[in-house]
Structures are given as structure tokens and as C-alpha cells.
N, C-alpha and C. Protein backbone atom coordinates (compact mmCIF):
# COMPACT_ATOMS: atom_id res chain seq x y z
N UNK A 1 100.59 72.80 123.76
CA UNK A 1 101.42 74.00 123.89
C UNK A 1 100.84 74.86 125.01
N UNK A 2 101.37 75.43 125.75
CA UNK A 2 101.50 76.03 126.81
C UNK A 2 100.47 77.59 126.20
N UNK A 3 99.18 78.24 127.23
CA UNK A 3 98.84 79.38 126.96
C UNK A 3 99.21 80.40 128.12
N UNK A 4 99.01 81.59 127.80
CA UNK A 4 99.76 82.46 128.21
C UNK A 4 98.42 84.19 128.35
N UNK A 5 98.18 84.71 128.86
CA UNK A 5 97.12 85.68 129.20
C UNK A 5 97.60 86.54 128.30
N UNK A 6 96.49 86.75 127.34
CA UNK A 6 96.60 88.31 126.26
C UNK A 6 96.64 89.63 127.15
N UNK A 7 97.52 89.99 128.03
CA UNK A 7 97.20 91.14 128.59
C UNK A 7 96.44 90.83 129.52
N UNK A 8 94.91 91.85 129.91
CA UNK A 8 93.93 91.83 131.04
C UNK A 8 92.69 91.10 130.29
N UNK A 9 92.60 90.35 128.45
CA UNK A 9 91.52 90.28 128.53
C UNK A 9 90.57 88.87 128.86
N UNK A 10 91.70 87.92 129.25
CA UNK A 10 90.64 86.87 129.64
C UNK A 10 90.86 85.76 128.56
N UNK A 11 92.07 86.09 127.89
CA UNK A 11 91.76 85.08 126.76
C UNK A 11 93.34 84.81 126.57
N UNK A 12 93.49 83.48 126.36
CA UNK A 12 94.70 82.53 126.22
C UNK A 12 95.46 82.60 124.91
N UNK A 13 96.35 82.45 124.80
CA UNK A 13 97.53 82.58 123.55
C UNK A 13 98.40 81.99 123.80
N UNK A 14 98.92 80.95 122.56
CA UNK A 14 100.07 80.44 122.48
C UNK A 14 101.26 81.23 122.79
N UNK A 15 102.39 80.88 123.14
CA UNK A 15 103.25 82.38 123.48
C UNK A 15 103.86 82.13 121.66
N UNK A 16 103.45 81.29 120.54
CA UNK A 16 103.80 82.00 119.02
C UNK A 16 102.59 82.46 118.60
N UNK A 17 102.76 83.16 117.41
CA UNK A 17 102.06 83.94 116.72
C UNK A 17 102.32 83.31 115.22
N UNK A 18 101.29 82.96 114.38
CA UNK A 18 102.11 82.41 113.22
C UNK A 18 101.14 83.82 112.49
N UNK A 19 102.10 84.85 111.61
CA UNK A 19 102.36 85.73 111.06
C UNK A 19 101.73 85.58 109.70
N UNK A 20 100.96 86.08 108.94
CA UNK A 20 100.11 85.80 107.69
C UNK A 20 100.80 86.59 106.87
N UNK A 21 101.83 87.50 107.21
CA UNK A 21 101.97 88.47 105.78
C UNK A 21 102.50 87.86 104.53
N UNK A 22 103.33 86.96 104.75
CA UNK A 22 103.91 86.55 103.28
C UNK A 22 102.67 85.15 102.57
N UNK A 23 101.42 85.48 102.83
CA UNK A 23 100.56 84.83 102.51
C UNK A 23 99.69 85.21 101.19
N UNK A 24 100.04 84.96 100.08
CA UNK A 24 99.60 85.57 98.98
C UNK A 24 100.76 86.02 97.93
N UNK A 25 99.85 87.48 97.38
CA UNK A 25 100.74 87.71 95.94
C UNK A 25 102.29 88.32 97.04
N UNK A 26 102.38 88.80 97.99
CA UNK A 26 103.29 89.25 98.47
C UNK A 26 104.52 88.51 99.06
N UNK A 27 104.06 86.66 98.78
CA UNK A 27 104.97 85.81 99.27
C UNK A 27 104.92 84.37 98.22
N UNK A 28 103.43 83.96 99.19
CA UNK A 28 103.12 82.20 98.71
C UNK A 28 101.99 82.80 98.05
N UNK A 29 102.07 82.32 96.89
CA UNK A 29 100.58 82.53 96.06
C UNK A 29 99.84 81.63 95.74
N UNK A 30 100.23 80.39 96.51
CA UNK A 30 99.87 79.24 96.57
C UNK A 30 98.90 78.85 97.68
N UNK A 31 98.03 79.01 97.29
CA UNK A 31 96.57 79.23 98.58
C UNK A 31 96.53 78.01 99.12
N UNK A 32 96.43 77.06 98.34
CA UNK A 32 96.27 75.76 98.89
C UNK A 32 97.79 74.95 100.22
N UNK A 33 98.64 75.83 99.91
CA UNK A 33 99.86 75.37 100.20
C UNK A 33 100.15 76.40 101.67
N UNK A 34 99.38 77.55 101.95
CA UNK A 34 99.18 78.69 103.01
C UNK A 34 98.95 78.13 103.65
N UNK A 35 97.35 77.33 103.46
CA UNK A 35 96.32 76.93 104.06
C UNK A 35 97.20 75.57 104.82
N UNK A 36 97.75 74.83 104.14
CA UNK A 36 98.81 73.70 104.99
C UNK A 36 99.70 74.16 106.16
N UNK A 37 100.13 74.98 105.39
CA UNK A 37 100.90 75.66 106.97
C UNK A 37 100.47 76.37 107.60
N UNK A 38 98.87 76.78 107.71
CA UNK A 38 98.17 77.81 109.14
C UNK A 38 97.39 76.06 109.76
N UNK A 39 96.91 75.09 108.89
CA UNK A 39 96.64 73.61 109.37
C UNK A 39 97.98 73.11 110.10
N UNK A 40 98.80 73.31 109.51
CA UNK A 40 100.18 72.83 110.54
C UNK A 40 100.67 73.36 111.83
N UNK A 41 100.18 74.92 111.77
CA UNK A 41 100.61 76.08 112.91
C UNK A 41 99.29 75.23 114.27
N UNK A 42 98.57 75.62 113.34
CA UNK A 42 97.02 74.90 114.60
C UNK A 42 97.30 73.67 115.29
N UNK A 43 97.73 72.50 114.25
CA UNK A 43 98.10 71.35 115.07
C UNK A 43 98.90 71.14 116.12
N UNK A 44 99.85 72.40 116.01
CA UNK A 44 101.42 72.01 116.73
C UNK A 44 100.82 73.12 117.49
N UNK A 45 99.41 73.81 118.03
CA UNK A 45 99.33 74.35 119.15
C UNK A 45 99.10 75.41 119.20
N UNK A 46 99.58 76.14 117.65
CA UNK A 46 99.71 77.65 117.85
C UNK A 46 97.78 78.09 117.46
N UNK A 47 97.53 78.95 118.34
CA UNK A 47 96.46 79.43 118.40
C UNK A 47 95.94 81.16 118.00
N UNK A 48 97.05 81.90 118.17
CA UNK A 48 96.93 82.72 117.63
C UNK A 48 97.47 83.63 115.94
N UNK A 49 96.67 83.82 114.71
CA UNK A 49 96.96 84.30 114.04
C UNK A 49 96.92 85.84 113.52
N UNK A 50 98.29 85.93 112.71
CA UNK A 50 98.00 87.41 112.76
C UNK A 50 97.99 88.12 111.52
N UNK A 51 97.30 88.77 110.64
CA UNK A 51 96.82 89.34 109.29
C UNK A 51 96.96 90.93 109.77
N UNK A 52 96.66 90.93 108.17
CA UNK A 52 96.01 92.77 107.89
C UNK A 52 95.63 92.80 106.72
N UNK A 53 94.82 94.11 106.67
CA UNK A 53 93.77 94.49 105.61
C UNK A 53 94.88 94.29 104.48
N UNK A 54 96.02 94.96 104.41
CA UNK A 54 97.07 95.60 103.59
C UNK A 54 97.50 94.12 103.40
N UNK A 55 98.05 93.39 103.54
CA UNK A 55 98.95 92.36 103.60
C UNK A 55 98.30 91.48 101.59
N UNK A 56 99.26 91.66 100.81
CA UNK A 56 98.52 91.37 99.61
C UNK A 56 97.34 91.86 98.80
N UNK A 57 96.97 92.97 99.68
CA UNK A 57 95.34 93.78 99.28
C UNK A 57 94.69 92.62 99.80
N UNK A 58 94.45 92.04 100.99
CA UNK A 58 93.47 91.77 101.58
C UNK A 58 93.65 90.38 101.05
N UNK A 59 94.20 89.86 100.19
CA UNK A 59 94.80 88.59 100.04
C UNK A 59 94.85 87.51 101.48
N UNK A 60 95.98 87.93 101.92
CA UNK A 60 96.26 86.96 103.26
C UNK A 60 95.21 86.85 103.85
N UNK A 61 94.47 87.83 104.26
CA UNK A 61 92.83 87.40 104.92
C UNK A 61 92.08 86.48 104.37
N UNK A 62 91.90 86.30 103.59
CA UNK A 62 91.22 85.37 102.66
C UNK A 62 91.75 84.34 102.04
N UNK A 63 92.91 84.00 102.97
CA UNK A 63 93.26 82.76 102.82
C UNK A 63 93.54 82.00 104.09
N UNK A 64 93.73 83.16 105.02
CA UNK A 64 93.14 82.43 106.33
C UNK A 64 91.99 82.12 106.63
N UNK A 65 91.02 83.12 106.01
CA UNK A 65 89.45 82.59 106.04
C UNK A 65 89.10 81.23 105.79
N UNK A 66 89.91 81.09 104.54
CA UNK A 66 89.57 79.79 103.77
C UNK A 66 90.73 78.71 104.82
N UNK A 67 91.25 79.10 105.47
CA UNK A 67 91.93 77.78 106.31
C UNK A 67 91.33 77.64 107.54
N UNK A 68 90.90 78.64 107.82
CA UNK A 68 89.66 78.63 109.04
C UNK A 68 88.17 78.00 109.03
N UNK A 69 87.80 78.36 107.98
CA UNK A 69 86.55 77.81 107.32
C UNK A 69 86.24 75.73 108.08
N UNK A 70 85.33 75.89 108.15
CA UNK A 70 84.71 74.10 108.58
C UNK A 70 85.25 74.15 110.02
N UNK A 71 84.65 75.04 110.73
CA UNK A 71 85.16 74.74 112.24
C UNK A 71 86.22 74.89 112.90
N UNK A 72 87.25 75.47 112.31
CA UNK A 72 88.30 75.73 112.93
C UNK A 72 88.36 77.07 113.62
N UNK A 73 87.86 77.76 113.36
CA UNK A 73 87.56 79.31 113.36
C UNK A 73 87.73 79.54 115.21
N UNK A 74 87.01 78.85 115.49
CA UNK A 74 86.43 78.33 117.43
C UNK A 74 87.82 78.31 117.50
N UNK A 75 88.82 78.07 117.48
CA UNK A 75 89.83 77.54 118.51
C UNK A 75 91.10 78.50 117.66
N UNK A 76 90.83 79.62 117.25
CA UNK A 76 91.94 80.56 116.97
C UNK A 76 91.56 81.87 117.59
N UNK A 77 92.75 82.61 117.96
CA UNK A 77 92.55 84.10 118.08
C UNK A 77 93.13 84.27 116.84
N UNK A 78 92.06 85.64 116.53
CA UNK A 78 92.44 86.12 115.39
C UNK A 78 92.61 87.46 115.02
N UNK A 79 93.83 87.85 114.83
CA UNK A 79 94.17 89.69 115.01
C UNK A 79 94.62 89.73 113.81
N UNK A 80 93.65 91.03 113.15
CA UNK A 80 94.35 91.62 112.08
C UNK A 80 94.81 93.70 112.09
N UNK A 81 95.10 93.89 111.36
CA UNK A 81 94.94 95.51 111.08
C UNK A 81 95.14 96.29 110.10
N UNK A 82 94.59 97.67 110.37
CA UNK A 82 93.92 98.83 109.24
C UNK A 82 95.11 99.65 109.24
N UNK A 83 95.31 100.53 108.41
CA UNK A 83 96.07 101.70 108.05
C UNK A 83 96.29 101.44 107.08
N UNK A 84 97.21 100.62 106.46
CA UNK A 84 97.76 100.63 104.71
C UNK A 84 97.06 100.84 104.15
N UNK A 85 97.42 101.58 102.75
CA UNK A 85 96.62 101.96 101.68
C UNK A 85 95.75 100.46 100.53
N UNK A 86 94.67 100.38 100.64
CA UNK A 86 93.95 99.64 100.05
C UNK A 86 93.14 100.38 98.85
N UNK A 87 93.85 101.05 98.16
CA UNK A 87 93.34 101.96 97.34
C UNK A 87 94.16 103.30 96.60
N UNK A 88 93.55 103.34 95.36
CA UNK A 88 94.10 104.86 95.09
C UNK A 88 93.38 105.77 96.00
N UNK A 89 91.96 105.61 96.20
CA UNK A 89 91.19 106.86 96.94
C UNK A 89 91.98 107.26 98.32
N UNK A 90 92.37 108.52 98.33
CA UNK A 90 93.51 108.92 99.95
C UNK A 90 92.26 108.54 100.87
N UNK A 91 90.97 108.26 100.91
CA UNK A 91 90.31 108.06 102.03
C UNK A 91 90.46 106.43 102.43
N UNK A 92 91.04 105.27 101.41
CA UNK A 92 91.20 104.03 101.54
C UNK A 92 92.78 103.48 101.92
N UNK A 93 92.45 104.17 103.44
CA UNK A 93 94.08 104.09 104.18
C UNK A 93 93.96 105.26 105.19
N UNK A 94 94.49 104.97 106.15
CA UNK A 94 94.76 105.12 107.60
C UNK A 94 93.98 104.73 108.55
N UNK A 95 93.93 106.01 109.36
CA UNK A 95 93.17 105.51 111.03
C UNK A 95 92.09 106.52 111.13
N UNK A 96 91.64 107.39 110.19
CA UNK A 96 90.17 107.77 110.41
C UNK A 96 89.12 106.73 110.81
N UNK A 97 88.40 107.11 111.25
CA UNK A 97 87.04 106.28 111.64
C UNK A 97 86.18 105.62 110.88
N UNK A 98 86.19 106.71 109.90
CA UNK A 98 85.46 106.03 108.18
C UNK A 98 85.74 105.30 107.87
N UNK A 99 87.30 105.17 107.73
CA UNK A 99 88.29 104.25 107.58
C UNK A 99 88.20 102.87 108.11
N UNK A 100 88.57 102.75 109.40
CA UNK A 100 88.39 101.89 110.15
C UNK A 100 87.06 101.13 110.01
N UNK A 101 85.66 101.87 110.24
CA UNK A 101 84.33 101.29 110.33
C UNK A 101 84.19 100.28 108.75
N UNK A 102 84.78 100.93 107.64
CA UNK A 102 84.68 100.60 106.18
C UNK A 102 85.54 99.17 106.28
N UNK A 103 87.05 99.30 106.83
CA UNK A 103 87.60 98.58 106.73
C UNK A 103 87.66 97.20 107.52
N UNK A 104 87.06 97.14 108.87
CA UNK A 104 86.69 96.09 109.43
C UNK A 104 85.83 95.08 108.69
N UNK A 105 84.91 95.73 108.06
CA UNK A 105 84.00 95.31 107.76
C UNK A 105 84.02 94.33 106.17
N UNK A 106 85.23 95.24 105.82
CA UNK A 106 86.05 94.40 104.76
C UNK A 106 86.43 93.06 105.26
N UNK A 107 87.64 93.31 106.30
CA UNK A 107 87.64 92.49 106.77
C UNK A 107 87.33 91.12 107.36
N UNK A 108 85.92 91.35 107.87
CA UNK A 108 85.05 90.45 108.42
C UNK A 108 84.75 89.53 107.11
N UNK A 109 84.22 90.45 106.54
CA UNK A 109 84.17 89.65 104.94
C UNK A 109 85.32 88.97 104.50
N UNK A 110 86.46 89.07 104.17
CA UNK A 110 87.86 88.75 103.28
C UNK A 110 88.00 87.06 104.79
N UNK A 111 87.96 87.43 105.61
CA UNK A 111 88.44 86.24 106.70
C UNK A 111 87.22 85.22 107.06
N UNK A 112 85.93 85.46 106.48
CA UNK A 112 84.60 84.48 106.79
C UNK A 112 84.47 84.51 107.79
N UNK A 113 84.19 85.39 108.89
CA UNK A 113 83.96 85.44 110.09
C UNK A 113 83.42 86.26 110.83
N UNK A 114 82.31 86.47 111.78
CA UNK A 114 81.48 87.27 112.42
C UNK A 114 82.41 88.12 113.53
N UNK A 115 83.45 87.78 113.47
CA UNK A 115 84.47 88.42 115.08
C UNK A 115 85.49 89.11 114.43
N UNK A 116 86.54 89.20 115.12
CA UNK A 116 87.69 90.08 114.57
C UNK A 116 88.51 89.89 116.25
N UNK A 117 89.23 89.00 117.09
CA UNK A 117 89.54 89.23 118.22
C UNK A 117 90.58 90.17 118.55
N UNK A 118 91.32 90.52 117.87
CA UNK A 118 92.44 91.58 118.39
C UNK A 118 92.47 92.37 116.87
N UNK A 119 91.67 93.71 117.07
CA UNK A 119 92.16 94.75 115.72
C UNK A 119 92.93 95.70 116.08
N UNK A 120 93.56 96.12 115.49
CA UNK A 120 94.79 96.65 115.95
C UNK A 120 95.54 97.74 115.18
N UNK A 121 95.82 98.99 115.19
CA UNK A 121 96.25 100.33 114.19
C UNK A 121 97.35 99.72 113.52
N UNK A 122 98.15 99.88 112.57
CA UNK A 122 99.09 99.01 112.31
C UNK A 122 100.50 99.84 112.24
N UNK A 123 99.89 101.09 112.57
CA UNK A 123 101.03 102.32 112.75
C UNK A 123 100.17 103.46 113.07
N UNK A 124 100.76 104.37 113.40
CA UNK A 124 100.10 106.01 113.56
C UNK A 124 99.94 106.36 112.55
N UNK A 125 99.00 107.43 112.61
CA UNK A 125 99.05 108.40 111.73
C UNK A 125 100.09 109.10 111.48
N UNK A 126 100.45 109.86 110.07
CA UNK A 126 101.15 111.08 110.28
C UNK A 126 100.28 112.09 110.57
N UNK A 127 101.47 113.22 111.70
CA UNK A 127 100.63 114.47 112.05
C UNK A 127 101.02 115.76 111.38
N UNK A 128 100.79 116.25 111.10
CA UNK A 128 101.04 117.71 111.06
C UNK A 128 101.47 118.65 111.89
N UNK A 129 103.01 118.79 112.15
CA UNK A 129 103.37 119.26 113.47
C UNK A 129 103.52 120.81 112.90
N UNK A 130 103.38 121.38 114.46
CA UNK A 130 103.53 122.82 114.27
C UNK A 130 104.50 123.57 113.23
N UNK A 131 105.90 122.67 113.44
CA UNK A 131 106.97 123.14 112.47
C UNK A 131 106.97 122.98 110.80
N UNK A 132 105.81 121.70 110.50
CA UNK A 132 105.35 121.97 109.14
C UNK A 132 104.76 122.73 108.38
N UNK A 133 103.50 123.94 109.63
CA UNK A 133 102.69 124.17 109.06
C UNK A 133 103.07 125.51 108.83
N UNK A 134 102.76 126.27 107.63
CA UNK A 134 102.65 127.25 107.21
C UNK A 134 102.53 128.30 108.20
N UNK A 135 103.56 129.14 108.21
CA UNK A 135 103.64 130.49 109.06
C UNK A 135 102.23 131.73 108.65
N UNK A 136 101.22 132.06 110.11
CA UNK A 136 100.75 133.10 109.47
C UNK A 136 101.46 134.35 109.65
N UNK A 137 102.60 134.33 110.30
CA UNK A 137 103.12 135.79 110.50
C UNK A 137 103.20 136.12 109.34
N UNK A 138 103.26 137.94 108.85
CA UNK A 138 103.90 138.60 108.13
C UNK A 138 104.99 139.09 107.77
């Protein structure tokens, strides 16, 4: 299969993406049966996969881990991302820094892997715009 430049960074991609979200309780809960079709995506070329923290509570990661696992790991890009709520605590969800530093690291863990090649916000924040906030006039 034909690769294609991620942008400026130097690194090759299938022009598909095989998509992890319906990987788990949120789709296939059939781990063993995931794991066949991210082994099937790899064979037929596709090199880049794509997860998130959120996707099943961290489910789908950890079942790409486990299809990655024994050497395969080398010959995928692998992008996931942070924001969804992984938690009742309001600090376990968004794009704070805490957040992020906590949640990679989840990450790294849930997918068996020392890297993380493309992490990625998975939406904005909400802001607090001027027109929400409480008037101090009198």
C-alpha cells in the first residue's frame, strides 16, 4: 500500500486509518475477534491506527495493545486522544495539563507501549465567554 507524508513530520502513513472506537464494550466486545481485524488492517497495509483514552474507558487501547504486542508495535503509527471524561472526578476529563500529563500516561500503559506517535486534543475545551459571565455592574 502506497505511503503518504504525515504533514512536515518525517513519517509515512497509509492514506487509511483503521479507526479503534467501536473496539470494546462500545462496539465488539470480543477482544479476540478486534485483535483479527487490526491483524487484518496491518496485513492489507494499513499502518496507521487510531484510539482514545475515552473510547470504551480505555478499553479500545488495550486491545490494540494486545494486537500490537510480539513485535508488531515497530511497523504502526499510533495516534490516540485525551479530553473525554474517564471519570466521575471533573478533574478526569479535558485538556488541562494535569489532565493530559495523568492521561498519557494511562495511556502508555492501557496500549503496552513506550511511544504514543500522534496525541492529539480530541475537541476543545469549553470557554467561558464574556456573554456567560456574570455582570459586575450595578
Amino acid at each position: 500500500m502506497e505511503k503518504r507524508a504525515l504533514a512536515r513530520t518525517g513519517v509515512k502513513v497509509s492514506p487509511l486509518c483503521l479507526g479503534a472506537m467501536m473496539f470494546g464494550a462500545w462496539g465488539n466486545p470480543d477482544h479476540d475477534e478486534s485483535i483479527r481485524v487490526i491483524h487484518r488492517a496491518l496485513d492489507a497495509g494499513i499502518n496507521l491506527i487510531d484510539t482514545a483514552d475515552v473510547y470504551s474507558r480505555g478499553e479500545s487501547e488495550e486491545i490494540v495493545g494486545k494486537a500490537l504486542a510480539g513485535g508488531k508495535r515497530d511497523q504502526v503509527v499510533l495516534a490516540t486522544k485525551v479530553h473525554g471524561s474517564m471519570g466521575d472526578d471533573p478533574n478526569q476529563r479535558g485538556n488541562s495539563r494535569r489532565w493530559i500529563i495523568a492521561e498519557v500516561e494511562n495511556s502508555l500503559r492501557r496500549l503496552g507501549t513506550d511511544w504514543i506517535d500522534l496525541y492529539q486534543i480530541h475537541r476543545p475545551e469549553r470557554c467561558a465567554t464574556s456573554a456567560a459571565r456574570p455582570s459586575l455592574a450595578t
